[in-house]
C-alpha atoms as a PDB file:
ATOM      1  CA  UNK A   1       6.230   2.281 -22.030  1.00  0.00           C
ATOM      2  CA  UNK A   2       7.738   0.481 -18.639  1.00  0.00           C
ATOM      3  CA  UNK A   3       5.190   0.103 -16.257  1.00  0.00           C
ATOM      4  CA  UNK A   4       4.704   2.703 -13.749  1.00  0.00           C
ATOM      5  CA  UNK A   5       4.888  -0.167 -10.882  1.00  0.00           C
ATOM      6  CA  UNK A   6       8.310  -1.403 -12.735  1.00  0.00           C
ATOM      7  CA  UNK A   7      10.489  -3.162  -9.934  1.00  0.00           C
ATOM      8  CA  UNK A   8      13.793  -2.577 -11.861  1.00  0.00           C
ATOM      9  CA  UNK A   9      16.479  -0.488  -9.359  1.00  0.00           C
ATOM     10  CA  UNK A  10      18.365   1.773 -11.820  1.00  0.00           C
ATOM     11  CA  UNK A  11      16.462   4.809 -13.015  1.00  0.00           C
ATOM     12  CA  UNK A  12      15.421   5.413 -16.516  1.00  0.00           C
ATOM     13  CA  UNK A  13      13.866   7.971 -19.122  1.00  0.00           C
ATOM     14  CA  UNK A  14       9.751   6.467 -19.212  1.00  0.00           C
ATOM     15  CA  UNK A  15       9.463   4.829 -15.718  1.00  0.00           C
ATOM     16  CA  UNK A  16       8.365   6.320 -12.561  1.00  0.00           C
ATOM     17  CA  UNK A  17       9.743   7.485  -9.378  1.00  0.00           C
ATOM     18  CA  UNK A  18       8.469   8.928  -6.239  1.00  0.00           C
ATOM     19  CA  UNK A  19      10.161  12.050  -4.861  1.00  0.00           C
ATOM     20  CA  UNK A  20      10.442  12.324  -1.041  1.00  0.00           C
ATOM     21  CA  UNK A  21      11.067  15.091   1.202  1.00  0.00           C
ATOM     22  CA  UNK A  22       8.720  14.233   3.853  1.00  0.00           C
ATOM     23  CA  UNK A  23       5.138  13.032   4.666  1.00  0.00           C
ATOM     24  CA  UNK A  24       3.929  16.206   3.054  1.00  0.00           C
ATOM     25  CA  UNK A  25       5.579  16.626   0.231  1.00  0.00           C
ATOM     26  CA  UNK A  26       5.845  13.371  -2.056  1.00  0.00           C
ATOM     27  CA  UNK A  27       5.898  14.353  -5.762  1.00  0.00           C
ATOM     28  CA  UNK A  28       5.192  11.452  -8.477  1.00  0.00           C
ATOM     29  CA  UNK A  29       7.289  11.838 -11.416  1.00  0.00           C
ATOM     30  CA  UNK A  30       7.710  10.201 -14.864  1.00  0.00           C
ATOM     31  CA  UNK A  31      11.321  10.114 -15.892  1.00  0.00           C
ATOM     32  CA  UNK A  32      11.816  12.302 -19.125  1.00  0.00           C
ATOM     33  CA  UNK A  33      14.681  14.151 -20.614  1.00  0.00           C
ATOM     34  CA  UNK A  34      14.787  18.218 -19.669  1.00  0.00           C
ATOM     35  CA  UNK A  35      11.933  17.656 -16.691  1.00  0.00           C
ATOM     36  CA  UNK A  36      12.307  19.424 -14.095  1.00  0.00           C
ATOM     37  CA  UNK A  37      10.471  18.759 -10.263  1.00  0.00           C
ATOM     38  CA  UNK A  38      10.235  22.094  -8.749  1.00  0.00           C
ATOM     39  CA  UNK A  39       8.964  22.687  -4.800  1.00  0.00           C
ATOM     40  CA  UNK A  40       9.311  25.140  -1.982  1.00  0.00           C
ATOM     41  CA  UNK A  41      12.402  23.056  -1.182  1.00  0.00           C
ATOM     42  CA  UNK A  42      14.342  24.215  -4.679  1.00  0.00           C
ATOM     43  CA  UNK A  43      14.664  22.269  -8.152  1.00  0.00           C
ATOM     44  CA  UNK A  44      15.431  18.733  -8.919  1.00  0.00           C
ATOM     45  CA  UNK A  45      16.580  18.467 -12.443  1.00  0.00           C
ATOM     46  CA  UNK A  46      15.280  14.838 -13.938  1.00  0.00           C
ATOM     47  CA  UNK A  47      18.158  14.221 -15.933  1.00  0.00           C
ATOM     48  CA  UNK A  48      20.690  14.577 -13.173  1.00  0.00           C
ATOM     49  CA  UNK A  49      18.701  11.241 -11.689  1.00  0.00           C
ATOM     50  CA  UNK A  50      19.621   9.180 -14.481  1.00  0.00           C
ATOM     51  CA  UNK A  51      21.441   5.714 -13.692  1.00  0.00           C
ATOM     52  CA  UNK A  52      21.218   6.589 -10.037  1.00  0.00           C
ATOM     53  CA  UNK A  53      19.584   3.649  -8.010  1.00  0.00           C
ATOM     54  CA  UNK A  54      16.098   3.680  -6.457  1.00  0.00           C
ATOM     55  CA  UNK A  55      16.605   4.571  -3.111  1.00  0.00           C
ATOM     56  CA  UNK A  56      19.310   7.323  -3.963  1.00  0.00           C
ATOM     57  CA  UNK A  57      19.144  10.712  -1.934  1.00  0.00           C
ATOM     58  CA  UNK A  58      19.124  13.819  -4.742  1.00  0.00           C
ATOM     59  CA  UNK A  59      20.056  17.688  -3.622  1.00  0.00           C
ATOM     60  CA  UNK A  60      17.696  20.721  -4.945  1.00  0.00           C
ATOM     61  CA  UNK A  61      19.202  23.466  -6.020  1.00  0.00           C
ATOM     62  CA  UNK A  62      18.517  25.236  -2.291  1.00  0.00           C
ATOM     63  CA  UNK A  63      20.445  22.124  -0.893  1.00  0.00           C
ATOM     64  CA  UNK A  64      17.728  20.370   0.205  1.00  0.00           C
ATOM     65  CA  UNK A  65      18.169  16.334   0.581  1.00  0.00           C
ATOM     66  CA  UNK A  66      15.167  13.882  -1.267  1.00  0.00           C
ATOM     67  CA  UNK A  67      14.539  10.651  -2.093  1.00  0.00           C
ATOM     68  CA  UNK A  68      13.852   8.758  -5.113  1.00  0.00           C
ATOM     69  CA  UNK A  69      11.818   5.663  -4.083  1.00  0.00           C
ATOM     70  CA  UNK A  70      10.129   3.316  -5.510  1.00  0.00           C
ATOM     71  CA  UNK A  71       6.519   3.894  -6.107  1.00  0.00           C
ATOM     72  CA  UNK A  72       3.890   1.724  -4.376  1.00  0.00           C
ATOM     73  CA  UNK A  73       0.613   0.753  -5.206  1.00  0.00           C
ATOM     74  CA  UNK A  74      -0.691   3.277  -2.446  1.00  0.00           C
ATOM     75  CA  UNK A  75       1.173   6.089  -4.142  1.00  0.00           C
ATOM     76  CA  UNK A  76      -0.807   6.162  -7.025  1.00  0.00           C
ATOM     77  CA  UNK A  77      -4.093   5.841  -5.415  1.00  0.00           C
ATOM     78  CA  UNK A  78      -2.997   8.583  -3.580  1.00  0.00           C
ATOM     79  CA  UNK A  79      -1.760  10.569  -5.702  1.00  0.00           C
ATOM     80  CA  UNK A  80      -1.814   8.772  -9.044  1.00  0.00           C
ATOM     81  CA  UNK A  81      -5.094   7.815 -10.386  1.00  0.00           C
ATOM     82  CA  UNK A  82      -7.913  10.563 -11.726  1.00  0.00           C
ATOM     83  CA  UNK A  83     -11.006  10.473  -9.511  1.00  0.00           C
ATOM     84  CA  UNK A  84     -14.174  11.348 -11.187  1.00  0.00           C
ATOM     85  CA  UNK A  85     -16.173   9.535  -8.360  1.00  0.00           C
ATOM     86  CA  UNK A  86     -15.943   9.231  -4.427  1.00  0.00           C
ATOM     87  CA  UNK A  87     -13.512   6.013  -4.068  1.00  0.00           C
ATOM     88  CA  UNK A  88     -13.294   3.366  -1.324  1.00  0.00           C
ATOM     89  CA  UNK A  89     -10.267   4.508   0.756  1.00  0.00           C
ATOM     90  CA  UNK A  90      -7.319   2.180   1.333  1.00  0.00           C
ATOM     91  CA  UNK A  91      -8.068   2.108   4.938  1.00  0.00           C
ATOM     92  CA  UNK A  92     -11.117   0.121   4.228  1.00  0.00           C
ATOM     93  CA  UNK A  93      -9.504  -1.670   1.164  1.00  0.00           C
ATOM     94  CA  UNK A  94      -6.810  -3.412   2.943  1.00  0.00           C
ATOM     95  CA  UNK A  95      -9.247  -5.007   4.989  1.00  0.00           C
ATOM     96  CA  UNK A  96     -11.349  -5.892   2.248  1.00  0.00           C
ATOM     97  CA  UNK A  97      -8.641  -7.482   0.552  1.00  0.00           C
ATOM     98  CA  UNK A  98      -8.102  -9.755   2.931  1.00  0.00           C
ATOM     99  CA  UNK A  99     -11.762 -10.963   3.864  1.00  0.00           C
ATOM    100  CA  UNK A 100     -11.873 -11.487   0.767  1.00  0.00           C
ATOM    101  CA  UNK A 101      -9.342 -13.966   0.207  1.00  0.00           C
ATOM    102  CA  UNK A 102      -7.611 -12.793  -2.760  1.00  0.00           C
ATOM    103  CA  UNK A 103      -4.700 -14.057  -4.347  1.00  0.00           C
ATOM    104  CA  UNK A 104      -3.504 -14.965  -8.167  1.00  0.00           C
ATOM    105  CA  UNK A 105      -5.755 -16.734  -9.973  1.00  0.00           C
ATOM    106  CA  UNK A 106      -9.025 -15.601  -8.570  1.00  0.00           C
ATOM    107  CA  UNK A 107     -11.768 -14.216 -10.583  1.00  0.00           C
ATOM    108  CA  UNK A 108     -13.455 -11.372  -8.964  1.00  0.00           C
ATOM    109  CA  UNK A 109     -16.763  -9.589  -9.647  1.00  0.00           C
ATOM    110  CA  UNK A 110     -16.919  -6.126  -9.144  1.00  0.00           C
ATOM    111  CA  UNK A 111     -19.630  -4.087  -9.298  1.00  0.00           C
ATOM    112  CA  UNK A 112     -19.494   0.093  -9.766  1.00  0.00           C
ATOM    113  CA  UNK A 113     -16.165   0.468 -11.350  1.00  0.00           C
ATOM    114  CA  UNK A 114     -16.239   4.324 -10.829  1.00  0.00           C
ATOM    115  CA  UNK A 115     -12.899   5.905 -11.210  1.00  0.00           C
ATOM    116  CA  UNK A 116     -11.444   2.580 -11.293  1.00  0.00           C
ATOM    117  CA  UNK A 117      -9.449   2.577  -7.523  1.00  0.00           C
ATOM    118  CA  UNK A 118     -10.816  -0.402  -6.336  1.00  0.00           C
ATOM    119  CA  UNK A 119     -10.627  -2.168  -9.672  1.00  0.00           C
ATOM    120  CA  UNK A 120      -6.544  -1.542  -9.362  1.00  0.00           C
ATOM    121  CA  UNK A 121      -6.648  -3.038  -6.166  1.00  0.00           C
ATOM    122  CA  UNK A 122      -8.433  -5.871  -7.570  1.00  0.00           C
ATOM    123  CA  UNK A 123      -6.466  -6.827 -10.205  1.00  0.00           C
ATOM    124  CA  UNK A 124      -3.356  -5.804  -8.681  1.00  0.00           C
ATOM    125  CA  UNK A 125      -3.954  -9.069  -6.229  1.00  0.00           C
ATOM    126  CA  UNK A 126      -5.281 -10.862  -8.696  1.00  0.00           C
ATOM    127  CA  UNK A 127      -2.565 -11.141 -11.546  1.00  0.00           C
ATOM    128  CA  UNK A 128      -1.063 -12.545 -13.500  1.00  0.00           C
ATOM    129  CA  UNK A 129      -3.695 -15.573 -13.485  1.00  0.00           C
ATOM    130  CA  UNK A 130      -6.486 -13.782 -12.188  1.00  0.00           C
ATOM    131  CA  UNK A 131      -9.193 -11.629 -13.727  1.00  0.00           C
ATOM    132  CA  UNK A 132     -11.550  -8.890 -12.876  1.00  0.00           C
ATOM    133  CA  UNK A 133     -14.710  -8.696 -14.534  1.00  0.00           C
ATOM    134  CA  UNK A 134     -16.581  -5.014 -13.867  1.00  0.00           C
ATOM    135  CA  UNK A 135     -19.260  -3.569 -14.147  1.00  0.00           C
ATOM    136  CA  UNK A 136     -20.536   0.074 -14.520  1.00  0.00           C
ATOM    137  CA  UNK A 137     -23.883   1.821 -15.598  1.00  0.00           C
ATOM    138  CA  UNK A 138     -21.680   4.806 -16.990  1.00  0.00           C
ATOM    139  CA  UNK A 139     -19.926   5.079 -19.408  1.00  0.00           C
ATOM    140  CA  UNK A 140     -18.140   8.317 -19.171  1.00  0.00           C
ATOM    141  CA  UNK A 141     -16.306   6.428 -16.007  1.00  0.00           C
ATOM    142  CA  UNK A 142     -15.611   3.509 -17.990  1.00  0.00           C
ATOM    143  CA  UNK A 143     -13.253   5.609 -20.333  1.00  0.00           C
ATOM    144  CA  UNK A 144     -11.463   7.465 -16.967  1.00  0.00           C
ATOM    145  CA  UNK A 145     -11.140   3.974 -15.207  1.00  0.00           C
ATOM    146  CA  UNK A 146     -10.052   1.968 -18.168  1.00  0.00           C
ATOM    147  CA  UNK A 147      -7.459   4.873 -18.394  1.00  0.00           C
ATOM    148  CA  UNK A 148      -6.281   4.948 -14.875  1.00  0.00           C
ATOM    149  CA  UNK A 149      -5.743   0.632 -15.391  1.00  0.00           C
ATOM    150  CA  UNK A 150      -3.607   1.667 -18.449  1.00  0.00           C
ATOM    151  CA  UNK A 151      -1.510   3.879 -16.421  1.00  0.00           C
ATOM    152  CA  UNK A 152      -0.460   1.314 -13.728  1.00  0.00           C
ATOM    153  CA  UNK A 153      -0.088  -1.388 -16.444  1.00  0.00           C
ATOM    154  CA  UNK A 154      -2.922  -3.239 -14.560  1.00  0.00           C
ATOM    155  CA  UNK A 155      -5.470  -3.094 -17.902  1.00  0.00           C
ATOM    156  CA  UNK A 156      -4.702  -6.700 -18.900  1.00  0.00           C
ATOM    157  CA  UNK A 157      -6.291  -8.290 -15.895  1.00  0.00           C
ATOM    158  CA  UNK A 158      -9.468  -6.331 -16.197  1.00  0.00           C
ATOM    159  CA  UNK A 159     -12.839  -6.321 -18.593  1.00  0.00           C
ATOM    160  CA  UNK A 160     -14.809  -3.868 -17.779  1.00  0.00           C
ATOM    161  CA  UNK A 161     -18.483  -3.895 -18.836  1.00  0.00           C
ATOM    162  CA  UNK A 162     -21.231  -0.886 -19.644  1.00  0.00           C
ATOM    163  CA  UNK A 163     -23.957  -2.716 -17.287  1.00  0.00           C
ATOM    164  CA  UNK A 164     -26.229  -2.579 -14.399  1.00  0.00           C
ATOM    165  CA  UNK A 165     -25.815  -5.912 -12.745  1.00  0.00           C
ATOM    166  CA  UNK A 166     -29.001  -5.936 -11.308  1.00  0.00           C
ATOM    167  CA  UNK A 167     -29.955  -7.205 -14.671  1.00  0.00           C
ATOM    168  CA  UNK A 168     -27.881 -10.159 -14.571  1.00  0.00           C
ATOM    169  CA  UNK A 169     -23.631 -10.620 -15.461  1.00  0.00           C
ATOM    170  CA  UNK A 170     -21.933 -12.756 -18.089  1.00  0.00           C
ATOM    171  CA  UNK A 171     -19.826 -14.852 -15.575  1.00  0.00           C
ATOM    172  CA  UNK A 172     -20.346 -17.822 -13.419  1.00  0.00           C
ATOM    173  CA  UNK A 173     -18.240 -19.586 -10.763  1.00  0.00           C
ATOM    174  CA  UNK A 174     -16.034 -16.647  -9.919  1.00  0.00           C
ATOM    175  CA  UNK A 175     -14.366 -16.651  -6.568  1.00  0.00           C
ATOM    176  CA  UNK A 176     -15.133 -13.377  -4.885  1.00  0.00           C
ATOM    177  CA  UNK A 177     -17.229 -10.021  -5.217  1.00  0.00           C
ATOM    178  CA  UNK A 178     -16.989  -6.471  -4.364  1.00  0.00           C
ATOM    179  CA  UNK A 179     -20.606  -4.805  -4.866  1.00  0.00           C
ATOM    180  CA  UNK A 180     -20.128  -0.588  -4.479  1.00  0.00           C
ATOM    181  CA  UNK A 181     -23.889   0.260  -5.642  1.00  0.00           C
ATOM    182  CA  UNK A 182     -27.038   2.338  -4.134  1.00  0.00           C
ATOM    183  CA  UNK A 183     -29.201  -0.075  -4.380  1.00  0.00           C
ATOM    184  CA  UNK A 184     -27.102  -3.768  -3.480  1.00  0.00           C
ATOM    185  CA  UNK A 185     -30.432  -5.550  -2.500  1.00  0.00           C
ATOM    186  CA  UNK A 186     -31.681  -5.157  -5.656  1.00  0.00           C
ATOM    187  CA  UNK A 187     -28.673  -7.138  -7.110  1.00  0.00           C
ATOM    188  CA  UNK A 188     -28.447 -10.240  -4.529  1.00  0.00           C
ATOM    189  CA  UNK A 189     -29.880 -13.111  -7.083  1.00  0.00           C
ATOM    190  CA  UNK A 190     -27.879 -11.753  -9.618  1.00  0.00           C
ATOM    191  CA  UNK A 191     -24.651 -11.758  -7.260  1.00  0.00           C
ATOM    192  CA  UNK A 192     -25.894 -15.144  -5.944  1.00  0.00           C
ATOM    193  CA  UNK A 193     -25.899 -17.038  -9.293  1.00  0.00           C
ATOM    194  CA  UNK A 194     -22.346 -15.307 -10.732  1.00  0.00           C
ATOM    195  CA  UNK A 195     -20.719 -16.499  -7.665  1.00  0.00           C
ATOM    196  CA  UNK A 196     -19.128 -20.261  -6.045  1.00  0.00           C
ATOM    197  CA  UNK A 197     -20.663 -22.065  -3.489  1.00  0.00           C
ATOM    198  CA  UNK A 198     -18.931 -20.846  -0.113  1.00  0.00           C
ATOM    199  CA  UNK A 199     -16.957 -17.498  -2.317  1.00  0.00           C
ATOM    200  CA  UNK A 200     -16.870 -14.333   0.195  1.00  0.00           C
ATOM    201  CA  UNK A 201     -18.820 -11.103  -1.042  1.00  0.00           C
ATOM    202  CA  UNK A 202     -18.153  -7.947   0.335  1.00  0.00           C
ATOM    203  CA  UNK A 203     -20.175  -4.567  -0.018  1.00  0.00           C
ATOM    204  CA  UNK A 204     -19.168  -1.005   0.488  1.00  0.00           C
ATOM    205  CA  UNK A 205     -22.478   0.772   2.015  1.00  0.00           C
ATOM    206  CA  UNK A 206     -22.305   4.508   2.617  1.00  0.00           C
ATOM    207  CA  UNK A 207     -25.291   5.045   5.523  1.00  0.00           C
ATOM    208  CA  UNK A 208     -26.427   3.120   8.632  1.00  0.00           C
ATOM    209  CA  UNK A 209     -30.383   3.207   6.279  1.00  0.00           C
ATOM    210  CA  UNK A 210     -28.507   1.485   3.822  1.00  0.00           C
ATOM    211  CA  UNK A 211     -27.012  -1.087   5.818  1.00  0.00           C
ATOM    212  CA  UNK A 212     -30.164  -1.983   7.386  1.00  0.00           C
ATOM    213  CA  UNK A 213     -31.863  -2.453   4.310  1.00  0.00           C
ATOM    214  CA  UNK A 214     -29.202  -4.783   2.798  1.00  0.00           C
ATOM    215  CA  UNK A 215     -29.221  -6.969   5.863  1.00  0.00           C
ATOM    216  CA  UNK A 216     -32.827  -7.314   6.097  1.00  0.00           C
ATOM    217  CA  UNK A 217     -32.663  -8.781   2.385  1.00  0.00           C
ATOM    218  CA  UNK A 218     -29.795 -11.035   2.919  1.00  0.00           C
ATOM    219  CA  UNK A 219     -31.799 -12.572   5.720  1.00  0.00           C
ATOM    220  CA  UNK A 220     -34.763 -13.226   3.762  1.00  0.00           C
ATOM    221  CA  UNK A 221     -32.541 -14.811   0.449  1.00  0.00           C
ATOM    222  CA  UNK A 222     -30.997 -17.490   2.314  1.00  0.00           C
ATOM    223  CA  UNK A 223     -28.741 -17.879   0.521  1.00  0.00           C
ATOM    224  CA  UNK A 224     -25.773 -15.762   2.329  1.00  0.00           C
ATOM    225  CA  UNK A 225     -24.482 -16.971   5.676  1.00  0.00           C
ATOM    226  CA  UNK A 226     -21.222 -15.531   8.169  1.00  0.00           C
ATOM    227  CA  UNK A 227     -22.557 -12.044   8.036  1.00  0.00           C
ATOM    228  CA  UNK A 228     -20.893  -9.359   9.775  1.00  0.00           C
ATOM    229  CA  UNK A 229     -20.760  -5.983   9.097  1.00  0.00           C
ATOM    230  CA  UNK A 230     -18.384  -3.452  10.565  1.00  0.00           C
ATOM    231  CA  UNK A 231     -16.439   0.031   9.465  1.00  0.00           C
ATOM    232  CA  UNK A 232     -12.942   1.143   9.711  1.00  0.00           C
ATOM    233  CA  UNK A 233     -11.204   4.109  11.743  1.00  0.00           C
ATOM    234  CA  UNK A 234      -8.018   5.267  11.035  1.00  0.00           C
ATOM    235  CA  UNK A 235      -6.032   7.375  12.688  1.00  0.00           C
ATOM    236  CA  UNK A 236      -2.044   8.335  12.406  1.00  0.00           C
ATOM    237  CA  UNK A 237       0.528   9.152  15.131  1.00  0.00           C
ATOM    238  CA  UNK A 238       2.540  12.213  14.573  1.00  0.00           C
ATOM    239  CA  UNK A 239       6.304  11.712  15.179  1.00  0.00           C
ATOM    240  CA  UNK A 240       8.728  13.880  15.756  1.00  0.00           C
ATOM    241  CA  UNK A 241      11.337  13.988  18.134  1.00  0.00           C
ATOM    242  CA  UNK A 242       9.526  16.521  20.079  1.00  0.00           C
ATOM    243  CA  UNK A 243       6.684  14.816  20.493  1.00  0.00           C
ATOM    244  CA  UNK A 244       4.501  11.578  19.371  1.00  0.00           C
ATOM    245  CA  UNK A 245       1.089  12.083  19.884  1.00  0.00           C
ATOM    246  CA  UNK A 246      -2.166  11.413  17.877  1.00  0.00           C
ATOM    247  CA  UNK A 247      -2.989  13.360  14.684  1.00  0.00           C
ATOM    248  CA  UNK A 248      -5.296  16.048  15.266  1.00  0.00           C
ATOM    249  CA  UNK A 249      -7.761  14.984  12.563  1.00  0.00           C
ATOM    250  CA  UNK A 250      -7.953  11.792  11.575  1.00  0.00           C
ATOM    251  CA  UNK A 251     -10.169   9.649   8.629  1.00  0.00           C
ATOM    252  CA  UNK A 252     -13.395   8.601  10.676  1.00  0.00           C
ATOM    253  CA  UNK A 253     -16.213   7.137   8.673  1.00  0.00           C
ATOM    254  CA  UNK A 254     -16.404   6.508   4.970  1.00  0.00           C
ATOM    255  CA  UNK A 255     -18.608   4.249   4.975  1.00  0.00           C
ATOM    256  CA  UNK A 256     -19.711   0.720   6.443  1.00  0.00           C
ATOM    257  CA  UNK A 257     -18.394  -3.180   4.889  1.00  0.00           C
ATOM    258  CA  UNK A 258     -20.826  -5.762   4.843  1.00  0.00           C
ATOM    259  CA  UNK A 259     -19.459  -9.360   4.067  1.00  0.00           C
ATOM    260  CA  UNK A 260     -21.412 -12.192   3.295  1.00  0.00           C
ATOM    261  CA  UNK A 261     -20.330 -16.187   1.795  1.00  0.00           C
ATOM    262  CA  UNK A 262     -22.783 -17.930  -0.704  1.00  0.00           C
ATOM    263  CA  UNK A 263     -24.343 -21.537   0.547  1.00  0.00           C
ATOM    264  CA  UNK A 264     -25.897 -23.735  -1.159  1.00  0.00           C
ATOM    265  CA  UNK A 265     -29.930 -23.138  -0.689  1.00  0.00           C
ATOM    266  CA  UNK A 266     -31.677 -25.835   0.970  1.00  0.00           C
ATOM    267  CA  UNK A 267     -33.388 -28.132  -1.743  1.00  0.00           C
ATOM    268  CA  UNK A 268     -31.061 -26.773  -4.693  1.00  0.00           C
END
C-alpha cells in the first residue's frame, strides 16, 4: 500500500490526494478504481484523475474547478486520523516541536499516547533514525493509535507500550519528552532517570490548578532547570477581496505547555 504521505507527483490507484475547493471544503481521498467524490459543488469521478499530476485542477460535473494536492501532515490530523481522545492541537504542537529540538535520530519519550496525534507528530520528525517510545494506561487507545500510525506509514518509528509511567519506563538516555497525563508530578523521577543530562521535556497541562501543582514539584526535585510555561492563541485572518479582517471565532485556550531541561543533581 503507498504511503498516504507518498511524495511521488503522478496520481495513482492506492495513494492519497487532497481535494480542494476552498478553505471549507477539502475532501481526503484514497485513489481507487469506480470512486467517486461527491459535494455540493457536483461529482469528481476518481478514475478521470488518473496519471494527472499533483497539483492538477479537476472539473465536477456542475463545472466547478478543484484541486488535487498533495496531502500534508496537517491534513490528516485534521481530517485524517480517528480521535477517540481530546488531542493536542497543531497550534500548540508546532511550538512544541520546536522547543523541543527534534530532528532525525532523536529518541523521544512520550507519555499518554491517546488517539495517537501527537505520536505522528513525533515520529514524523523523528524518522528515519529516530524512535518514539509511548506509553499508555489503555489499551483500547493503543489499538486506535497504533492504527492511525499504520495509516500515515509512520508505525515503524513507534513502540508503543500498555503502561503507566509513573511506575517507571524501559528506556534510558533518550533525547526529549512529551508528558500529556493528569497527574505529571507524580511521574517526574521516572521522567528524570529515562531522560539525558540537559534533554528538553515538555508537558501539555489542561488547567491553571494543574499547572501550579506541576511547578511547585519541579521546584522541589531539582533536578529541572529553564522553566517557562506559557499557552498558545491562534487566530486566522479572513481574506477575501472584499474584506480582510479577523475571524470571528478563533481557537483560544486548549491548554497550557510547561517546558523543563534535566541537570545533573548536585552531588550525583
Amino acid at each position: 500500500m503507498t504511503s498516504m504521505l507518498s511524495r511521488r507527483n503522478t496520481i495513482e490507484y492506492g495513494r492519497e490526494v487532497l481535494i480542494y475547493f476552498d478553505s471549507r471544503r477539502k475532501f481526503l481521498v484514497r485513489v481507487e478504481q469506480g470512486k467517486k467524490v461527491a459535494s455540493d459543488k457536483g461529482v469528481i469521478l476518481i478514475d478521470d484523475i488518473i496519471k494527472k499530476e499533483i497539483g492538477s485542477q479537476v472539473v465536477t460535473t456542475l463545472n466547478v474547478k478543484a484541486w488535487i494536492l498533495q496531502p500534508l501532515l496537517i491534513d490528516y490530523l485534521e481530517r485524517g486520523i480517528k480521535r477517540v481522545t481530546q488531542i493536542i492541537y497543531p497550534k500548540d504542537l508546532g511550538f512544541i516541536v520546536l522547543m523541543l529540538g527534534l530532528e532525525p535520530g532523536c529518541k523521544v519519550l512520550e507519555a499518554g499516547v491517546g488517539s495517537g496525534n501527537t505520536t505522528a507528530v513525533l515520529a514524523y520528525f523523528v524518522k528515519p533514525q529516530g524512535h518514539v517510545f509511548g506509553y499508555e494506561s489503555r489499551k483500547e487507545f493503543i489499538e486506535v493509535a497504533k492504527s492511525n500510525l499504520m495509516k500515515l506509514g509512520l508505525d515503524k518509528y513507534v513502540t508503543i507500550k500498555h503502561g503507566d509511567i509513573k511506575k517507571g519506563v524501559d528506556e534510558k538516555d533518550l533525547d526529549a519528552a512529551i508528558i500529556d497525563i493528569p497527574d505529571p508530578w507524580e511521574a517526574l523521577d521516572t521522567i528524570y532517570t529515562a531522560l539525558k543530562p540537559s534533554a528538553p521535556i515538555a508537558f501539555f497541562i489542561p488547567t491553571m490548578q494543574q499547572l501550579i501543582r506541576l511547578f511547585e514539584a519541579m521546584d522541589e526535585h531539582k533536578g529541572f532547570v529553564d522553566v517557562r510555561a506559557c499557552e498558545i492563541l491562534l487566530r486566522e485572518i479572513e481574506l477575501s477581496r472584499k474584506s480582510i479582517r479577523p475571524a470571528t471565532y478563533m481557537v483560544g485556550h486548549t491548554g497550557f505547555i510547561l517546558f523543563a531541561r534535566k541537570v545533573i543533581k548536585s552531588g550525583q
